[in-house]
N, C-alpha and C. Protein backbone atom coordinates (compact mmCIF):
# COMPACT_ATOMS: atom_id res chain seq x y z
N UNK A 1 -9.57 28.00 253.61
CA UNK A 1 -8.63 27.92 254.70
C UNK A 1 -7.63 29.08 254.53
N UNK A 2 -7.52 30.12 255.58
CA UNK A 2 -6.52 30.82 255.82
C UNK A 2 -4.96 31.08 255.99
N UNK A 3 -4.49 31.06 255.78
CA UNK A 3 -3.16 31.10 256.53
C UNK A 3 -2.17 32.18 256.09
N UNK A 4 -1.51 32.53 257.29
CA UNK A 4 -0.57 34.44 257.25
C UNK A 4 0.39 34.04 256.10
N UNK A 5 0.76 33.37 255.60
CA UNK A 5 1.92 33.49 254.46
C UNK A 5 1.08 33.70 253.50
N UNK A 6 0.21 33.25 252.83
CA UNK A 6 -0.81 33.52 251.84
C UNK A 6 -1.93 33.97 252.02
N UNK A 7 -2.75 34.25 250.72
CA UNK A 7 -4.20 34.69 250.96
C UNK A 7 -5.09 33.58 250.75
N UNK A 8 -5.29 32.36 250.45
CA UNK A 8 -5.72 31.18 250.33
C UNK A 8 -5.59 30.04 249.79
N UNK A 9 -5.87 28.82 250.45
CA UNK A 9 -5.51 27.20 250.02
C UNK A 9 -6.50 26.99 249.42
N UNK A 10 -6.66 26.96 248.43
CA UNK A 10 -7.80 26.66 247.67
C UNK A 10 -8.16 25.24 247.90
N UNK A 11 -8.86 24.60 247.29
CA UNK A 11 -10.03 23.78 246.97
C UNK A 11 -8.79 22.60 246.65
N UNK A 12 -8.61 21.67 247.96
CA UNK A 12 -7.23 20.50 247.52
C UNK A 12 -7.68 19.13 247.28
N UNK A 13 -8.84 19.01 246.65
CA UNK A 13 -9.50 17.79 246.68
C UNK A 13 -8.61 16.48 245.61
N UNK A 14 -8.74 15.66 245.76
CA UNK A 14 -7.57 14.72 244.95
C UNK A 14 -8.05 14.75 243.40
N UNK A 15 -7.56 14.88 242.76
CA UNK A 15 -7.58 15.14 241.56
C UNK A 15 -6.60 13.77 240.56
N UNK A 16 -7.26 12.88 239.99
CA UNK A 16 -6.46 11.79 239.45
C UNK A 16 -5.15 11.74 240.30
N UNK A 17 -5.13 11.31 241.55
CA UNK A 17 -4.18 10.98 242.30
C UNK A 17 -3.19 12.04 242.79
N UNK A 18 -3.44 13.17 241.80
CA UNK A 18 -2.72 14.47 243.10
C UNK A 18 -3.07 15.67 242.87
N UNK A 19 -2.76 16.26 244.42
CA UNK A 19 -2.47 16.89 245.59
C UNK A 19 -1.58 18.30 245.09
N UNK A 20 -2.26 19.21 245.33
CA UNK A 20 -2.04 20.17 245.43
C UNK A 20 -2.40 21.84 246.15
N UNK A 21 -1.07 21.90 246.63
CA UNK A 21 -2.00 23.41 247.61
C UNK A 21 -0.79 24.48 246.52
N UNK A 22 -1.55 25.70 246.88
CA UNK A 22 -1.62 26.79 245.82
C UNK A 22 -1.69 27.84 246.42
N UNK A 23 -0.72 28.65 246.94
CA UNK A 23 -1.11 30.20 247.69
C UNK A 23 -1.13 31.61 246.33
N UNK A 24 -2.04 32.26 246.76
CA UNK A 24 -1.62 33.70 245.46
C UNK A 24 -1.72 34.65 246.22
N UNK A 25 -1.49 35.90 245.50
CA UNK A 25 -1.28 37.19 246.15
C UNK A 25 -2.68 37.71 246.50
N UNK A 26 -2.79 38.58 246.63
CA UNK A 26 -4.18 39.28 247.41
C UNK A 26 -5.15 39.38 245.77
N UNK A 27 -4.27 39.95 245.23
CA UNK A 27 -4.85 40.42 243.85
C UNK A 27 -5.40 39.14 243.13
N UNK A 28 -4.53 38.20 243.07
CA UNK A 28 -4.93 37.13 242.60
C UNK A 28 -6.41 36.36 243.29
N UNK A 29 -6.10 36.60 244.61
CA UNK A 29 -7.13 35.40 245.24
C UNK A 29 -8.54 36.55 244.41
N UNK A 30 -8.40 37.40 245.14
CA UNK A 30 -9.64 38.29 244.92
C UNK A 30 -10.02 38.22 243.25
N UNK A 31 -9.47 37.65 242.52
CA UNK A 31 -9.48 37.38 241.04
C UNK A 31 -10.42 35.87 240.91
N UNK A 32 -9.85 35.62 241.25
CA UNK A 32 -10.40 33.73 241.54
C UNK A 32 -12.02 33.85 242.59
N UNK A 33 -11.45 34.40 243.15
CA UNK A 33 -13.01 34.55 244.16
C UNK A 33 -14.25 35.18 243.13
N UNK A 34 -13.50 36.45 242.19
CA UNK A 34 -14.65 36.85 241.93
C UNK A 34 -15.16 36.02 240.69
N UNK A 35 -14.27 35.33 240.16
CA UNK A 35 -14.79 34.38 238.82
C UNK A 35 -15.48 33.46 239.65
N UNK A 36 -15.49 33.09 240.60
CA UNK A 36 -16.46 31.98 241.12
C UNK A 36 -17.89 32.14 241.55
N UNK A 37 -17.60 33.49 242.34
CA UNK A 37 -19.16 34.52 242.14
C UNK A 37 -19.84 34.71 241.05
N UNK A 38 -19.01 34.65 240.21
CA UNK A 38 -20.07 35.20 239.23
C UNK A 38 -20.70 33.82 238.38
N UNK A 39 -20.45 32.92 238.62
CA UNK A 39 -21.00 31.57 238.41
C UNK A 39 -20.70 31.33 237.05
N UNK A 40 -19.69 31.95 236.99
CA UNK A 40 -19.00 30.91 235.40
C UNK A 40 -18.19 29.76 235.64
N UNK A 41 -17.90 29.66 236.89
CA UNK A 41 -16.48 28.48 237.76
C UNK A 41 -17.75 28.09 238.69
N UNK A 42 -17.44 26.34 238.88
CA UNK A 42 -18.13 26.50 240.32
C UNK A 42 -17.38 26.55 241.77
N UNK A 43 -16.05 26.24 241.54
CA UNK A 43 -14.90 26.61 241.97
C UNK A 43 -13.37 26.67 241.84
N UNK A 44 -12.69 27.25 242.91
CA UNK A 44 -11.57 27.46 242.56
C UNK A 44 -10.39 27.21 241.61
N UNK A 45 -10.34 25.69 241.90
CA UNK A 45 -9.89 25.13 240.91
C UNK A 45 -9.97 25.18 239.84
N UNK A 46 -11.68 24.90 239.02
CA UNK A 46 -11.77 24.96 237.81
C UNK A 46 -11.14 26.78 237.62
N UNK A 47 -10.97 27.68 237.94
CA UNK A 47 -10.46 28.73 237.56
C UNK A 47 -9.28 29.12 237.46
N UNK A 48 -8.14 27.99 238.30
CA UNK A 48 -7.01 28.05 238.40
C UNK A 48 -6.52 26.96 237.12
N UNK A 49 -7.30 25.88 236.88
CA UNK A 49 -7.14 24.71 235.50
C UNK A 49 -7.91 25.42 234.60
N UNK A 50 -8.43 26.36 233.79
CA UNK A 50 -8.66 27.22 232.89
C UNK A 50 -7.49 28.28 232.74
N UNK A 51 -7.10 28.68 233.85
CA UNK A 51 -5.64 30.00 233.48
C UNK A 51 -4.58 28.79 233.22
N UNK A 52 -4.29 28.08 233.73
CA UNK A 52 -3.19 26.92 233.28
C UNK A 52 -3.35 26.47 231.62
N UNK A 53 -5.00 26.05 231.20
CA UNK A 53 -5.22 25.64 230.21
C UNK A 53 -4.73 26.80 229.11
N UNK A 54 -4.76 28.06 229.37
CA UNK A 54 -4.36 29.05 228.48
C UNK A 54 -3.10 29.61 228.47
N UNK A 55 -2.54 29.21 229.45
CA UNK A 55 -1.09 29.35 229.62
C UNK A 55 -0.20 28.22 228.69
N UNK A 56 -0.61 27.07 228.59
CA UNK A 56 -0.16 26.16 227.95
C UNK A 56 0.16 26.00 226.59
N UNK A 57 -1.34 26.76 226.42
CA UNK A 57 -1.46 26.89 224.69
C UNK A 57 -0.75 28.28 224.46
N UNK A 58 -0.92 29.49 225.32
CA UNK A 58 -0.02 30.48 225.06
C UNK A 58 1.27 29.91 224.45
N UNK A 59 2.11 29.23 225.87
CA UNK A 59 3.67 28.77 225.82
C UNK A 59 3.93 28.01 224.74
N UNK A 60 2.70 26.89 223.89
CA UNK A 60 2.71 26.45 222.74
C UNK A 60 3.04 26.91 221.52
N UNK A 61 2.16 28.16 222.01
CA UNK A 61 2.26 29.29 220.58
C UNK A 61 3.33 29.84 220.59
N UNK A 62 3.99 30.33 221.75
CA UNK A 62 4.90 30.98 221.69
C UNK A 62 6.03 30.29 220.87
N UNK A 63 6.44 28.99 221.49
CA UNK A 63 7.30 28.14 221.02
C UNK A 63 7.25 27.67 219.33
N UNK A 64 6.25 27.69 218.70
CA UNK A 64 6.11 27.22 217.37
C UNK A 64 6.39 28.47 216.77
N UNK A 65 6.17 30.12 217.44
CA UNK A 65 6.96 30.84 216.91
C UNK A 65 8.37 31.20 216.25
N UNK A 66 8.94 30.51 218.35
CA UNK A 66 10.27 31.45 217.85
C UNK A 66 10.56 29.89 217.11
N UNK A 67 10.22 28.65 216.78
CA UNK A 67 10.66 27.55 216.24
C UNK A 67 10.64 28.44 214.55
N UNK A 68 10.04 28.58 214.40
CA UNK A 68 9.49 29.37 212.78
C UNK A 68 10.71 30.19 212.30
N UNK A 69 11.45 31.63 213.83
CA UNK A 69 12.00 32.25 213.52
C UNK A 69 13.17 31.42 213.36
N UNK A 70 13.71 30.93 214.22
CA UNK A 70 14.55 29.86 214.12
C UNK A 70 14.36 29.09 212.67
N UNK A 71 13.65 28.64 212.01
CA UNK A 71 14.07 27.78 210.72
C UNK A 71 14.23 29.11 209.89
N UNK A 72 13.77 30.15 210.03
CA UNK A 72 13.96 31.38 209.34
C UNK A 72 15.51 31.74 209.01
N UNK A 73 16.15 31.75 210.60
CA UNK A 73 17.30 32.41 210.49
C UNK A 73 18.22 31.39 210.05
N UNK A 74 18.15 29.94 210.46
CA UNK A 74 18.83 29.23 210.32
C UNK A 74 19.95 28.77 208.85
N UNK A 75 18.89 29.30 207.80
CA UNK A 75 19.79 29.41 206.43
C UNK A 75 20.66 30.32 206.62
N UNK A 76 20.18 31.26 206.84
CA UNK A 76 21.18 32.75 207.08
C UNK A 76 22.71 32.84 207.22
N UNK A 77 22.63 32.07 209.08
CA UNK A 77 23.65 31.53 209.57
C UNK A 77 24.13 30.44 209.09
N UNK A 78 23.98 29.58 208.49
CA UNK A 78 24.83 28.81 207.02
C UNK A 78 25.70 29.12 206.27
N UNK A 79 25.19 30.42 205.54
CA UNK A 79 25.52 31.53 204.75
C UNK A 79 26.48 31.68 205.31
N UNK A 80 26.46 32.73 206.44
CA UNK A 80 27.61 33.35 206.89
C UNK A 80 28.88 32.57 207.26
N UNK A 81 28.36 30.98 207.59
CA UNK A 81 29.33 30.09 207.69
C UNK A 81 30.38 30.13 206.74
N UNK A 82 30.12 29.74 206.23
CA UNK A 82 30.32 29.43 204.66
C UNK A 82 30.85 31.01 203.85
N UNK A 83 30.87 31.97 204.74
CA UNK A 83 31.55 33.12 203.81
C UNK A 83 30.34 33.77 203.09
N UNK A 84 29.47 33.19 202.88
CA UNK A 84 28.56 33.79 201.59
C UNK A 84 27.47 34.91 202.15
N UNK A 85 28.00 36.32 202.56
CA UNK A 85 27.45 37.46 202.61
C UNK A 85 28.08 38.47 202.83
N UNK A 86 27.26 39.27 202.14
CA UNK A 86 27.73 41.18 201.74
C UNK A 86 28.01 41.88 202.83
N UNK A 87 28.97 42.93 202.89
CA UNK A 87 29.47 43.80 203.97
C UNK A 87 28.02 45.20 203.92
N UNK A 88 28.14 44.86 205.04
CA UNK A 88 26.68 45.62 205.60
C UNK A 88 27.12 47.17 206.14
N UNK A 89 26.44 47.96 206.15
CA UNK A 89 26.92 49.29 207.25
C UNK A 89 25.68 49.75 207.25
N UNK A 90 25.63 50.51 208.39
CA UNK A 90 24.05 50.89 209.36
C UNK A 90 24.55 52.13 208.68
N UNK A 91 25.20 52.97 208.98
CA UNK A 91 25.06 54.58 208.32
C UNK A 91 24.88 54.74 206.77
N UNK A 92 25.56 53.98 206.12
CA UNK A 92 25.53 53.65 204.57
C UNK A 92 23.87 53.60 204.30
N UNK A 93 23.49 52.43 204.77
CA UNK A 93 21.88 52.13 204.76
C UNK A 93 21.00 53.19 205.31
N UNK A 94 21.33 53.85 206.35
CA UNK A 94 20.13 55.29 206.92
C UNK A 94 20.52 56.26 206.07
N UNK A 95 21.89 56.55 205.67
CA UNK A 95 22.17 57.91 204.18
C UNK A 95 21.35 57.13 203.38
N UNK A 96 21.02 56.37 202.86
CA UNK A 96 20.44 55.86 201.55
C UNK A 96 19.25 55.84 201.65
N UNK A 97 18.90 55.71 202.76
CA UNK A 97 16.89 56.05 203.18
C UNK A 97 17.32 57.42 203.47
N UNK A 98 17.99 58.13 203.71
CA UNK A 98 17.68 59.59 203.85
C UNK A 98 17.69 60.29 202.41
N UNK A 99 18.29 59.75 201.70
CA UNK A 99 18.63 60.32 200.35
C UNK A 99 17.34 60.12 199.22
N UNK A 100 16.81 58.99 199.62
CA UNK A 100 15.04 58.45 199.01
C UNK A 100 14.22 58.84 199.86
N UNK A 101 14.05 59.28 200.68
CA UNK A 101 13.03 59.85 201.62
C UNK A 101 13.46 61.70 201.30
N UNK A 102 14.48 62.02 200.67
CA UNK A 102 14.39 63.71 200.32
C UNK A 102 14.90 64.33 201.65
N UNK A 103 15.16 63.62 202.98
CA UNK A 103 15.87 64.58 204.30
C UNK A 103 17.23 64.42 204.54
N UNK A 104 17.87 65.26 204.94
CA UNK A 104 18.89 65.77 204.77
C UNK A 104 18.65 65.69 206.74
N UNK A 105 19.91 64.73 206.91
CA UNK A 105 19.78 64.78 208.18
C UNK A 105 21.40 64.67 208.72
């Protein structure tokens, strides 16, 4: 089914009790169309619930990441609570890799 705001309503058949319509861009539909041609999908849907299925686990992964960096940093910022860290300087630290690296910069 067609319609001028989008490039297609895909495949809205009831699905465990719902309903859904779905417009994409030109690029997209023509993406979905051609995974269905080529008979790995038998339709739409299943190609639109496969990019969802990998999106999910992406956003999963992503999240157990920054959760990781987060328990990472989280001592850190304790530390600093608490007073307990060294006075830092960015030029101090690049003279001191310039001075072990032999350049004179």
């Amino acid at each position: 089914m067609i319609y001028k705001d989008c490039q297609s309503l895909y495949d809205t058949r009831e699905l465990k009790g719902y309903l859904m319509h779905i417009s994409l861009t030109e690029k997209l539909d023509e993406y979905v169309k051609g995974k269905v041609q080529s008979g790995l999908y038998n339709n739409a849907s299943e190609v639109v619930r496969e990019a969802l299925r990998h999106k999910i686990v992406a956003d999963e992964t992503d999240e157990i990441k920054r959760q990781k960096l987060r328990d990472a940093i989280d001592p850190a910022w304790k530390q600093a609570d608490l007073g307990e860290f060294a006075q830092y300087s960015l030029s101090e630290s690049l003279n001191k890799l310039r001075i072990a690296s032999g350049t004179n910069g």
